[in-house]
PDB file of N, CA and C in Angstrom:
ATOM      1  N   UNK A   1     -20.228  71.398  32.443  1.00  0.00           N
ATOM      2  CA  UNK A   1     -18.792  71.260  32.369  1.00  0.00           C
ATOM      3  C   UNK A   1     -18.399  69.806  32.560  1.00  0.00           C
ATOM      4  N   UNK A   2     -17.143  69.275  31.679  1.00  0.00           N
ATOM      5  CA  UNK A   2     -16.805  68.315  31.794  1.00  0.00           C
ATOM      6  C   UNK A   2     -15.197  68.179  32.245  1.00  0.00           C
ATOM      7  N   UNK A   3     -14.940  68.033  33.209  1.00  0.00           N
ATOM      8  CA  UNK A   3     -13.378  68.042  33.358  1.00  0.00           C
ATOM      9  C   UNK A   3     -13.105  69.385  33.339  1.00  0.00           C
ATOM     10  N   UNK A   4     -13.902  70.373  33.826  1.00  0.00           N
ATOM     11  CA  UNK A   4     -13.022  71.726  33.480  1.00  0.00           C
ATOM     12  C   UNK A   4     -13.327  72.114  32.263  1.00  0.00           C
ATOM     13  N   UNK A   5     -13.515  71.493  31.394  1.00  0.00           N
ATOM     14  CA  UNK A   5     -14.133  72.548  29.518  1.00  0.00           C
ATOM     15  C   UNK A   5     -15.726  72.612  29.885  1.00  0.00           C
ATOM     16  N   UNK A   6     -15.932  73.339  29.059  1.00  0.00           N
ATOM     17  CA  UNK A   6     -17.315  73.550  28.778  1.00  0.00           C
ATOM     18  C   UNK A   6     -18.167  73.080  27.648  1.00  0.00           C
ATOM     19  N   UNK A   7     -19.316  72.116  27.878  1.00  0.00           N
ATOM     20  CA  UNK A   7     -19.740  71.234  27.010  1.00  0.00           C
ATOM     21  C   UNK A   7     -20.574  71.983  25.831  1.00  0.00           C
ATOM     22  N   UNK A   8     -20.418  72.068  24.437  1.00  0.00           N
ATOM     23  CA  UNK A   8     -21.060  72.770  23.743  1.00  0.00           C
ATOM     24  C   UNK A   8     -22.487  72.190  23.835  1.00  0.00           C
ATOM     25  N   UNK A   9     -22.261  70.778  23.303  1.00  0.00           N
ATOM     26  CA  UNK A   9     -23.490  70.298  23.306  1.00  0.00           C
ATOM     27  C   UNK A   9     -23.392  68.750  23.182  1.00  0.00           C
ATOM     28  N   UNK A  10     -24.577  67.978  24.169  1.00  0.00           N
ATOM     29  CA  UNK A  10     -25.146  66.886  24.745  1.00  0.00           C
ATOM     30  C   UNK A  10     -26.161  66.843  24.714  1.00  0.00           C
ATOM     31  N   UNK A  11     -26.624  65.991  23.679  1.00  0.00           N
ATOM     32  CA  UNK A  11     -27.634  65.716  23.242  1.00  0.00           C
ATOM     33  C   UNK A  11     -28.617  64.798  24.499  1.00  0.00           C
ATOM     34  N   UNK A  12     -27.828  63.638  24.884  1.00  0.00           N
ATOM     35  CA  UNK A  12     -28.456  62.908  25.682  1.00  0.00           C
ATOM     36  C   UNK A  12     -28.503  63.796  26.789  1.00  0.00           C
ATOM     37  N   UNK A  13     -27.957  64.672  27.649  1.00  0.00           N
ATOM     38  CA  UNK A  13     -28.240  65.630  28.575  1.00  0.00           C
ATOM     39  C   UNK A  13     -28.862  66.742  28.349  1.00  0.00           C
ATOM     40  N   UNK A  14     -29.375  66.903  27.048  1.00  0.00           N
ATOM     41  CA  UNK A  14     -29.909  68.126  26.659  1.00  0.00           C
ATOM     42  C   UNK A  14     -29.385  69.222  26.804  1.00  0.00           C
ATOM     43  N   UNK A  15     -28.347  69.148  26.447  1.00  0.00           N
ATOM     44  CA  UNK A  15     -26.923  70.318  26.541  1.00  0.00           C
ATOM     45  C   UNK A  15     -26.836  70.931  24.944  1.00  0.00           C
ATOM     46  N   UNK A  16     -27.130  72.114  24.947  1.00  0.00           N
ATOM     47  CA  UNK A  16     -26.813  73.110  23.859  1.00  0.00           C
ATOM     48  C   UNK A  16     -26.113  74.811  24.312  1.00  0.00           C
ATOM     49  N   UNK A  17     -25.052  74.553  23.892  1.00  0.00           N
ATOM     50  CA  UNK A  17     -24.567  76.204  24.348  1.00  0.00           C
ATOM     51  C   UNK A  17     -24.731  76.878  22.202  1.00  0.00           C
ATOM     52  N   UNK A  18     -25.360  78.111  22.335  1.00  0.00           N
ATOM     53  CA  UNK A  18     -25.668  78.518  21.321  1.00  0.00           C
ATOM     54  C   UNK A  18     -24.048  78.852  20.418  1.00  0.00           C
ATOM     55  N   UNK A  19     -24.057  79.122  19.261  1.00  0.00           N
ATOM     56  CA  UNK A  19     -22.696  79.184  18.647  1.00  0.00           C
ATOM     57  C   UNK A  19     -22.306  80.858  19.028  1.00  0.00           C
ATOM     58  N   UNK A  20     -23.172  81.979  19.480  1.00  0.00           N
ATOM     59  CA  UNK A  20     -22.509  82.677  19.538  1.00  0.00           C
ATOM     60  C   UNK A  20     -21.927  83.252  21.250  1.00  0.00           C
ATOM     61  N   UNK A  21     -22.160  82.205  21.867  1.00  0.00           N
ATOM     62  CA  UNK A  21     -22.080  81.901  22.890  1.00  0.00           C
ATOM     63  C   UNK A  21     -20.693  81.027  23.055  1.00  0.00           C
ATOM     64  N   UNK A  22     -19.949  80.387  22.204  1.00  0.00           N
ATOM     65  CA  UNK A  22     -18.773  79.488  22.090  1.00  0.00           C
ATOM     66  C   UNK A  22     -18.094  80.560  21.481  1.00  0.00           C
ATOM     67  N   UNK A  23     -16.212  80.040  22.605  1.00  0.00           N
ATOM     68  CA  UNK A  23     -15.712  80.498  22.475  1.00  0.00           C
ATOM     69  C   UNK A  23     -14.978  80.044  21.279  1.00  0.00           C
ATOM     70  N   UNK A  24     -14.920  80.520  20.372  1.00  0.00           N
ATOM     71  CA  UNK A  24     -14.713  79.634  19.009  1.00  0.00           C
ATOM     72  C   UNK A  24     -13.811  80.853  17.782  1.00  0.00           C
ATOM     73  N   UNK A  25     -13.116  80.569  16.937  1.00  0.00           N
ATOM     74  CA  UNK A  25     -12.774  81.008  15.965  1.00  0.00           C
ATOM     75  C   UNK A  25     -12.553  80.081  14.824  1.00  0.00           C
ATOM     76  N   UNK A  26     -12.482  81.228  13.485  1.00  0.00           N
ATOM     77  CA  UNK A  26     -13.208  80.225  12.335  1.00  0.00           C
ATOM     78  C   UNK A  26     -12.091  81.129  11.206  1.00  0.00           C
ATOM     79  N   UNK A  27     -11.123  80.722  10.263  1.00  0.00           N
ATOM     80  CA  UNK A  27     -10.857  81.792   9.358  1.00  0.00           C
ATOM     81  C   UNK A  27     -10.948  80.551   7.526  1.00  0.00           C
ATOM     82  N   UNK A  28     -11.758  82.208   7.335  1.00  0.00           N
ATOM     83  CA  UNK A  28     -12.099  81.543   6.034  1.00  0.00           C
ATOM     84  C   UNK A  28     -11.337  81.088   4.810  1.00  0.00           C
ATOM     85  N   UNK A  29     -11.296  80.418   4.014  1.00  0.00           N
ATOM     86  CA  UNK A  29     -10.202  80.125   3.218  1.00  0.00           C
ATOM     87  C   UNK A  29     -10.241  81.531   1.713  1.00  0.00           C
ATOM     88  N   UNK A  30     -11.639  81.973   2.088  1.00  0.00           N
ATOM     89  CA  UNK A  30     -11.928  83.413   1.053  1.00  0.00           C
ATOM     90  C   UNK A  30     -10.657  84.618   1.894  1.00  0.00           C
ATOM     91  N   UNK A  31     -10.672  85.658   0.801  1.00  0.00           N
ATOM     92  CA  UNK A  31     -10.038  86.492   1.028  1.00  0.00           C
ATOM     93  C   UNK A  31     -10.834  87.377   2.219  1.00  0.00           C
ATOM     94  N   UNK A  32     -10.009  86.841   3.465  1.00  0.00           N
ATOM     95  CA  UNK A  32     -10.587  87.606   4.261  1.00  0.00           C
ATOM     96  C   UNK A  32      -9.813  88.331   5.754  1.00  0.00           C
ATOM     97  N   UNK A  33      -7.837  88.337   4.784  1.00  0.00           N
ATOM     98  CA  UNK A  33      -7.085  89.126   5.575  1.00  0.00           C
ATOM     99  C   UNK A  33      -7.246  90.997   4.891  1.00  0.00           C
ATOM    100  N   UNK A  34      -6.785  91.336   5.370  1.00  0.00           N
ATOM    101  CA  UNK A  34      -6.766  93.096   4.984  1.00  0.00           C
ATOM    102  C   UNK A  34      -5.920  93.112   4.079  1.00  0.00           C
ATOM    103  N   UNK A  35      -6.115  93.521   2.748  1.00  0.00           N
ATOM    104  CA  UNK A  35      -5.456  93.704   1.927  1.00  0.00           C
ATOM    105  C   UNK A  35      -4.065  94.397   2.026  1.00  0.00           C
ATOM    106  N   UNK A  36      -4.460  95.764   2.585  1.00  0.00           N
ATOM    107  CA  UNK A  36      -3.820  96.605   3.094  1.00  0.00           C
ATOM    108  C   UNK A  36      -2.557  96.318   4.097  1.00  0.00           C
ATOM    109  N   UNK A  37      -2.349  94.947   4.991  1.00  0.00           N
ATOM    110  CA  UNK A  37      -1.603  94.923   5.889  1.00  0.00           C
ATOM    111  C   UNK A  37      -0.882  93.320   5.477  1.00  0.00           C
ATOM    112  N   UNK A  38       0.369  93.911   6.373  1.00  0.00           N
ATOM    113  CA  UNK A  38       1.082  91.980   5.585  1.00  0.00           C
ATOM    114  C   UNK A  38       0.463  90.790   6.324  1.00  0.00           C
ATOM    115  N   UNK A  39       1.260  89.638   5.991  1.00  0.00           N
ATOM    116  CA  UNK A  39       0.645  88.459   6.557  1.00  0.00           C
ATOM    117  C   UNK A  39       0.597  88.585   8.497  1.00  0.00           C
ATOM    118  N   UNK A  40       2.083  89.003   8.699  1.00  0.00           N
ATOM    119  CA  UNK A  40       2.274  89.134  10.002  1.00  0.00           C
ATOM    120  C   UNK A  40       1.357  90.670  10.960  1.00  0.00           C
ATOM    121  N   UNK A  41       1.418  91.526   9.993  1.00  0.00           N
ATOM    122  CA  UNK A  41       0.273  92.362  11.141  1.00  0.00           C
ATOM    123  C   UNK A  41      -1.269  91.902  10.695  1.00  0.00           C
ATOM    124  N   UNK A  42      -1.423  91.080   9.675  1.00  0.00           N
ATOM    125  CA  UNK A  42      -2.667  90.745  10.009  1.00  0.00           C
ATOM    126  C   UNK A  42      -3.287  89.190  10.897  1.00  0.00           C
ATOM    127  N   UNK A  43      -1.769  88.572  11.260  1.00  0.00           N
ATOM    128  CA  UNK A  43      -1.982  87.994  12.684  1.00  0.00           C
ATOM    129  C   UNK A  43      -1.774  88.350  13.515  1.00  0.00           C
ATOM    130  N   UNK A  44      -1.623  89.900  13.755  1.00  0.00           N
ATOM    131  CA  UNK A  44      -1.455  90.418  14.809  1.00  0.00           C
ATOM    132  C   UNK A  44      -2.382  91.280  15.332  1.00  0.00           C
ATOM    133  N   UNK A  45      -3.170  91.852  14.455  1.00  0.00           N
ATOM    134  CA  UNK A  45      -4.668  91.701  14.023  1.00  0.00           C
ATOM    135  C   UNK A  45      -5.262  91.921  15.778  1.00  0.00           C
ATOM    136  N   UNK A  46      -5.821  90.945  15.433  1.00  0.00           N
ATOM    137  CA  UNK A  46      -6.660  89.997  16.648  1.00  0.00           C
ATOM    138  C   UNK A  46      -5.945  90.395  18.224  1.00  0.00           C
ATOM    139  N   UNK A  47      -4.735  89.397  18.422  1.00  0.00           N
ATOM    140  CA  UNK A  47      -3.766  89.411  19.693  1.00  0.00           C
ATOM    141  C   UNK A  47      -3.799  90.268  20.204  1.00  0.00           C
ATOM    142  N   UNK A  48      -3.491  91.805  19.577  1.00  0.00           N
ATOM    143  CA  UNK A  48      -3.480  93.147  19.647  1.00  0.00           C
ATOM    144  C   UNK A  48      -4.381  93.435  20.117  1.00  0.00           C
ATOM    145  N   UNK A  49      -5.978  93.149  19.925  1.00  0.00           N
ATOM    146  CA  UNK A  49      -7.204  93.554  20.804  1.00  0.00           C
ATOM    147  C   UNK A  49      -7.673  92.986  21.765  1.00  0.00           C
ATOM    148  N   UNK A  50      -6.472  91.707  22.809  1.00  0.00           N
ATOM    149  CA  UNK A  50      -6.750  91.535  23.240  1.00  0.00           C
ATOM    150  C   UNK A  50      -5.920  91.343  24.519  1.00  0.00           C
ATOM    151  N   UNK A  51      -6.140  91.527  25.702  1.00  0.00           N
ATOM    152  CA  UNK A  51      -5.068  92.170  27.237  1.00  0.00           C
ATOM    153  C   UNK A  51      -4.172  90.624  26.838  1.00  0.00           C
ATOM    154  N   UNK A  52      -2.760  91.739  26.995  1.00  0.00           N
ATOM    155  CA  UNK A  52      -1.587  90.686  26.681  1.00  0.00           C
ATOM    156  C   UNK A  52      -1.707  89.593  28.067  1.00  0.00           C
ATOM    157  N   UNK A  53      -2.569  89.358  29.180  1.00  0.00           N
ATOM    158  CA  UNK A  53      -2.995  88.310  30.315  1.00  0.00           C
ATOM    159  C   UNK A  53      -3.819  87.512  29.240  1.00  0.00           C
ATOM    160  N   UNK A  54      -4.212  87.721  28.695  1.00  0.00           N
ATOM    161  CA  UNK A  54      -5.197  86.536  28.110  1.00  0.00           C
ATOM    162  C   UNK A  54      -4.576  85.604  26.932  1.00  0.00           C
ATOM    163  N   UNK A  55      -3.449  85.990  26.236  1.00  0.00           N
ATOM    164  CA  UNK A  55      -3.450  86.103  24.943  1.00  0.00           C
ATOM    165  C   UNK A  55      -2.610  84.067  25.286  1.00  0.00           C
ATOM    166  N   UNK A  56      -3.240  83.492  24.081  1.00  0.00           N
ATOM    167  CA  UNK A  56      -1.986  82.090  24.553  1.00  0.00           C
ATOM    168  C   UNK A  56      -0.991  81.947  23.142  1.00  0.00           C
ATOM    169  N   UNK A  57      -1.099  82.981  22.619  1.00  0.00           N
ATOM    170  CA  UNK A  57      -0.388  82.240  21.332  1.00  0.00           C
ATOM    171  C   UNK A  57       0.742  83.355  20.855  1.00  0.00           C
ATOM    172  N   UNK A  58       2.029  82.467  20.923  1.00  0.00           N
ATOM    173  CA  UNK A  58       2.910  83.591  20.245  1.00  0.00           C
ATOM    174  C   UNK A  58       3.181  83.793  19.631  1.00  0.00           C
ATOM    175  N   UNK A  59       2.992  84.864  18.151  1.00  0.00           N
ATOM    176  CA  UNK A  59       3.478  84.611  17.052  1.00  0.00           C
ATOM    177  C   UNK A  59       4.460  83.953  16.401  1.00  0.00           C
ATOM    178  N   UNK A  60       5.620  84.239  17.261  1.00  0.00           N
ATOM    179  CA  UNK A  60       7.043  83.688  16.580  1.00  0.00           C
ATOM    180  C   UNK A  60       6.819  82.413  16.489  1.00  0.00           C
ATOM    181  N   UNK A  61       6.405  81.638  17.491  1.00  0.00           N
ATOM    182  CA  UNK A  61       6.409  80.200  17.769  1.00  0.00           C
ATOM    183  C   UNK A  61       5.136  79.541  17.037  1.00  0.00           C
ATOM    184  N   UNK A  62       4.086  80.464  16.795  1.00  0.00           N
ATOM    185  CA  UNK A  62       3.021  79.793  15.728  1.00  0.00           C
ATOM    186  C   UNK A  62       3.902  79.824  14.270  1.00  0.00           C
ATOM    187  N   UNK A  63       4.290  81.279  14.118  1.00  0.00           N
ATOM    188  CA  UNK A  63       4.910  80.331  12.643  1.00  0.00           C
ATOM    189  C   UNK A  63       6.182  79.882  12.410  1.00  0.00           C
ATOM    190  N   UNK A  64       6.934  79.314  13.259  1.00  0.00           N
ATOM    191  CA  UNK A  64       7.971  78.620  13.576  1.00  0.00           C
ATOM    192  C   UNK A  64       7.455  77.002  13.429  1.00  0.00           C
ATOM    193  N   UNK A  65       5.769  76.804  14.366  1.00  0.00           N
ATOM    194  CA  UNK A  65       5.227  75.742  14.100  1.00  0.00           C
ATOM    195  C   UNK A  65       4.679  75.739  12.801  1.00  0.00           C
ATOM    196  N   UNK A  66       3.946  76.026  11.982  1.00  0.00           N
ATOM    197  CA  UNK A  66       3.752  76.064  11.141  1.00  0.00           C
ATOM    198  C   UNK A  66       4.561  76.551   9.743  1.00  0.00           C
ATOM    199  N   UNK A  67       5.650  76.963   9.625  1.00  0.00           N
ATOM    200  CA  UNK A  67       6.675  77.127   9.063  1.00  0.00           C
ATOM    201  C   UNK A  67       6.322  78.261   7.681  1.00  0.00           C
ATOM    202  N   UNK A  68       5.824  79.294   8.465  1.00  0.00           N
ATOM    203  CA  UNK A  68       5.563  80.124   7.762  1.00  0.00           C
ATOM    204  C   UNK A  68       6.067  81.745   7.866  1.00  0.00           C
ATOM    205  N   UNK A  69       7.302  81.413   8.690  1.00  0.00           N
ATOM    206  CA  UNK A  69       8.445  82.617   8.614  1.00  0.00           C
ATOM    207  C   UNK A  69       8.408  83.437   7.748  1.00  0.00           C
ATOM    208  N   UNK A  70       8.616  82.790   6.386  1.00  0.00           N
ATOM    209  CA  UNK A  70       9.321  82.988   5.147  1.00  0.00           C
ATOM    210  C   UNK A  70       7.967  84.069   4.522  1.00  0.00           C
ATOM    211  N   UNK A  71       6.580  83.790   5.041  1.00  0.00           N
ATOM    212  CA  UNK A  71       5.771  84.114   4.519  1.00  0.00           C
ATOM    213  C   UNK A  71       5.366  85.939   5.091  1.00  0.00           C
ATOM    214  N   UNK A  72       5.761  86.149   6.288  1.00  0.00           N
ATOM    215  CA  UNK A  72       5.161  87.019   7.524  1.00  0.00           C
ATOM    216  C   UNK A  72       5.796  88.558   6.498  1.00  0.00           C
ATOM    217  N   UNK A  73       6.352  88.812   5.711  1.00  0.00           N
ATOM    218  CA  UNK A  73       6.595  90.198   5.243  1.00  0.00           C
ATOM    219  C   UNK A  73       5.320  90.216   3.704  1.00  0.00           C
ATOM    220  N   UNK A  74       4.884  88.858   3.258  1.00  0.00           N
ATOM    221  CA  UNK A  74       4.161  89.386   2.249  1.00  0.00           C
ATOM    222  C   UNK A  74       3.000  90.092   2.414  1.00  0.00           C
ATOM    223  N   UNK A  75       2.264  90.551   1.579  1.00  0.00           N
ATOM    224  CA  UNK A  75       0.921  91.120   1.281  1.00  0.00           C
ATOM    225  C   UNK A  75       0.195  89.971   1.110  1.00  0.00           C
ATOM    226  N   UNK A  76      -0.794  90.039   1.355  1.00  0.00           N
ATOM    227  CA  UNK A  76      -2.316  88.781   1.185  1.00  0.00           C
ATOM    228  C   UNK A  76      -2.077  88.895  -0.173  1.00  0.00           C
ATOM    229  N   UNK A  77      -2.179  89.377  -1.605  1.00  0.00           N
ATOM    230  CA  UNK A  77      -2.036  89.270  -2.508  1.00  0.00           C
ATOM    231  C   UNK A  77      -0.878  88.817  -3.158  1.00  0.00           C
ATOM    232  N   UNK A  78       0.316  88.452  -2.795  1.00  0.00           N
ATOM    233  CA  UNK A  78       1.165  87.830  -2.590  1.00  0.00           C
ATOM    234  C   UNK A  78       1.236  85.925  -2.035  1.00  0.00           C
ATOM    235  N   UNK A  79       0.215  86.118  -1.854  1.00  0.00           N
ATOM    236  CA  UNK A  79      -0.037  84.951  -0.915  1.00  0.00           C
ATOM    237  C   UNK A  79      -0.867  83.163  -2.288  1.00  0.00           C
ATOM    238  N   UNK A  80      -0.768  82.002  -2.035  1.00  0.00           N
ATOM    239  CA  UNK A  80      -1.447  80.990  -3.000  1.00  0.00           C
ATOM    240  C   UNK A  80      -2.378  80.928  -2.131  1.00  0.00           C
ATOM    241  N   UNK A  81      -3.743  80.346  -2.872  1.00  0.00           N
ATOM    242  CA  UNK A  81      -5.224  80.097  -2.616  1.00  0.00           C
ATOM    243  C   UNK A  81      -4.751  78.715  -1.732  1.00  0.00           C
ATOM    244  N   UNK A  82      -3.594  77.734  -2.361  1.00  0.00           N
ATOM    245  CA  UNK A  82      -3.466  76.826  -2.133  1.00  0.00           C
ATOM    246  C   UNK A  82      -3.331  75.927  -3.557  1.00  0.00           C
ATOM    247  N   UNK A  83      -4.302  76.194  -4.599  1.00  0.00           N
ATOM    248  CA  UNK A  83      -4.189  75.790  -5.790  1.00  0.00           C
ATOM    249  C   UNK A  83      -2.911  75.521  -6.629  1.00  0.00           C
ATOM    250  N   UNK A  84      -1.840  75.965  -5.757  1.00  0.00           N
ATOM    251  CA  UNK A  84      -0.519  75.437  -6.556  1.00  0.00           C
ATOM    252  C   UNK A  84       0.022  74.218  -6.763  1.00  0.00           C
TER     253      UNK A  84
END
């Protein structure tokens, strides 16, 4: 530990924490929300499985920061790759 975080890895200390061992998340730019559910329950997804004590992120205010209000009733198929 450094300051309170936890060091993935230090090479010169010979510090390796394995990747499935880090607390880490990753989302792919492939289709890999649920077809089936809109943008907003499939960020809700996740949060949902996890005790509302732990959780740090609030929806409203993530896409308020990210300004993706407008987006939270579509379908993933509804949605750009980005390619626009």
């Amino acid at each position: 530990m450094v300051n309170g975080e936890v060091v993935w890895l230090d090479t010169e200390r010979n510090v390796f924490l394995p990747t499935h061992k880090r607390p880490l998340g990753y989302v792919f730019q492939e289709a890999s929300l649920f077809p089936h559910l809109s943008v907003k329950k499939n960020l809700r997804f996740g949060p949902e499985r996890v005790a509302a004590s732990e959780r740090r992120v609030n929806l409203a205010q993530a896409a308020e920061l990210l300004d993706i209000g407008h987006l939270l009733e579509r379908m993933p198929a509804g949605l750009s790759g980005g390619n626009a």
